[in-house]
C-alpha atoms as a PDB file:
ATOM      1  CA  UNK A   1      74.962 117.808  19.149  1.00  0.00           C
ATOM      2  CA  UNK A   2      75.774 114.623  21.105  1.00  0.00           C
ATOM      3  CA  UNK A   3      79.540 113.543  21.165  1.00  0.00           C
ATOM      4  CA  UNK A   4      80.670 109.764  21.163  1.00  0.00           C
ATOM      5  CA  UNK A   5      83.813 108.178  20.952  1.00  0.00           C
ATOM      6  CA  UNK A   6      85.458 104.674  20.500  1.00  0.00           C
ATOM      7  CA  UNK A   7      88.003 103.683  23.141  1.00  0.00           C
ATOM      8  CA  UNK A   8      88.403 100.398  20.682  1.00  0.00           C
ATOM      9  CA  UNK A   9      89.767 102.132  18.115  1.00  0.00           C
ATOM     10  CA  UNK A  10      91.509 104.690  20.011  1.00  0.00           C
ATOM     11  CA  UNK A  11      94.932 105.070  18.476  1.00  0.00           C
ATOM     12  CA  UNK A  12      96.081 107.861  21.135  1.00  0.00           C
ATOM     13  CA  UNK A  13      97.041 110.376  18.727  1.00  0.00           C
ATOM     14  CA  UNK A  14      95.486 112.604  21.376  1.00  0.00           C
ATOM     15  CA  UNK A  15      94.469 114.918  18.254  1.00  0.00           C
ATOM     16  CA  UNK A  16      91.449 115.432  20.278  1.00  0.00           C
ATOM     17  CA  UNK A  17      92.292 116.435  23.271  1.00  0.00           C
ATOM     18  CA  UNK A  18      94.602 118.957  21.288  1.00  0.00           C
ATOM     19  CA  UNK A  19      91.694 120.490  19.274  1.00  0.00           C
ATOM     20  CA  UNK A  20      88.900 120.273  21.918  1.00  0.00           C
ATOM     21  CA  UNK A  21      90.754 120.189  25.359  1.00  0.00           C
ATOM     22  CA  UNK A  22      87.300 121.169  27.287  1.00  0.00           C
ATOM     23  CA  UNK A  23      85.145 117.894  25.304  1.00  0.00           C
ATOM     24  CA  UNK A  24      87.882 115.676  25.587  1.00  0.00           C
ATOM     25  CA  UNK A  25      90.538 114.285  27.834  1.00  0.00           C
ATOM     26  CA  UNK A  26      92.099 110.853  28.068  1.00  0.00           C
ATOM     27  CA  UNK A  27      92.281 107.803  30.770  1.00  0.00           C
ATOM     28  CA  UNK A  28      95.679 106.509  32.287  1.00  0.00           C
ATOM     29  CA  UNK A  29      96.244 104.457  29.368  1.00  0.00           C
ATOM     30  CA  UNK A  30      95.728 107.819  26.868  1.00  0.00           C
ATOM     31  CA  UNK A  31      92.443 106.796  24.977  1.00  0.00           C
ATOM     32  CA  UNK A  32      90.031 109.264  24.444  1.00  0.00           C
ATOM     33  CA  UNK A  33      87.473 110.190  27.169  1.00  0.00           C
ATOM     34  CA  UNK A  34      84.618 112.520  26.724  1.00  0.00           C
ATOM     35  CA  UNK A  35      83.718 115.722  29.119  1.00  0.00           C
ATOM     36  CA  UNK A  36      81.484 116.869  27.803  1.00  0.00           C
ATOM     37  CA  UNK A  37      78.579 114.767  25.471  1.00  0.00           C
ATOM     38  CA  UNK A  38      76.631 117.958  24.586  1.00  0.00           C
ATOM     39  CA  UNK A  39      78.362 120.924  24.142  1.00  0.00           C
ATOM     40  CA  UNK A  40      76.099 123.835  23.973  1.00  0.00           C
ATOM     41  CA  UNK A  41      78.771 126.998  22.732  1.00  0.00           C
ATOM     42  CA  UNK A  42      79.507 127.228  19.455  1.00  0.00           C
ATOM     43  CA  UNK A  43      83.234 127.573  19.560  1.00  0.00           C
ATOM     44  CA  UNK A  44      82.946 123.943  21.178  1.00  0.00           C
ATOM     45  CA  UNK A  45      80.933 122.317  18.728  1.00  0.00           C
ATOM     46  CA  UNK A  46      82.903 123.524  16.207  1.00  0.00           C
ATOM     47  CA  UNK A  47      85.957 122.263  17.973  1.00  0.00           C
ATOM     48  CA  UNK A  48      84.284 118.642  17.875  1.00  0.00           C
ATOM     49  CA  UNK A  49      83.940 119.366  14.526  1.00  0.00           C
ATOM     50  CA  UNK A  50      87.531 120.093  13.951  1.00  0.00           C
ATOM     51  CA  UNK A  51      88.415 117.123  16.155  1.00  0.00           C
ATOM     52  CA  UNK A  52      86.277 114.406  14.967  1.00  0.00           C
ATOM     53  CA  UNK A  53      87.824 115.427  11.242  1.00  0.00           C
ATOM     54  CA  UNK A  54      91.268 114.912  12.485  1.00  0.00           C
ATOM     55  CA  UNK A  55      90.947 111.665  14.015  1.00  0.00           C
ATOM     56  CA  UNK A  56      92.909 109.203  12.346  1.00  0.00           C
ATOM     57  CA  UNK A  57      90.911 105.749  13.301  1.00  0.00           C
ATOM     58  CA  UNK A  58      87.341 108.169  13.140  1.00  0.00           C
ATOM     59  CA  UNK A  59      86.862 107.135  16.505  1.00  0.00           C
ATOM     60  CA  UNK A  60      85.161 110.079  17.501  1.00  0.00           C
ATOM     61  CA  UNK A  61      81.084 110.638  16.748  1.00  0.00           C
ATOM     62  CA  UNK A  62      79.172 113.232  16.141  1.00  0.00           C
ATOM     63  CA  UNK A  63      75.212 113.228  16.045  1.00  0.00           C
ATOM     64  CA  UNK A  64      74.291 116.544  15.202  1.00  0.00           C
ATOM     65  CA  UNK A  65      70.340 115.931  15.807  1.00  0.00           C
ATOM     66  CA  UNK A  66      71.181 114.700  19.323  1.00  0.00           C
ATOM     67  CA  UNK A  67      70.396 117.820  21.292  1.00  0.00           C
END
């Protein structure tokens, strides 16, 4: 798995950071940062998951051949 995300469409719902706080984090302005671009546990990758479907601009990418 290999984790993107769009700072241009960044809403700063922080949804992200709430359902993946180890992959994500956000800058001084609150738009989403990534950790963590290949998580290798699980429970993180299907925190991405979770994340990625909660995003309200689906600013957050997910290429799940990208090891």
């Amino acid at each position: 798995m290999r984790v993107t995300a769009n700072r241009a469409t960044c809403t700063v719902s922080s949804l992200c950071v709430y359902r993946a706080p180890g992959v994500f984090d956000q800058n001084e302005e609150g738009h989403v940062v990534v950790l963590v671009p290949e998580p290798q546990d699980d429970a993180a990758r299907a925190a991405v998951r979770d994340a990625a479907r909660s995003c309200p601009t689906r600013s957050i990418h997910i290429d799940e051949e990208g090891q």
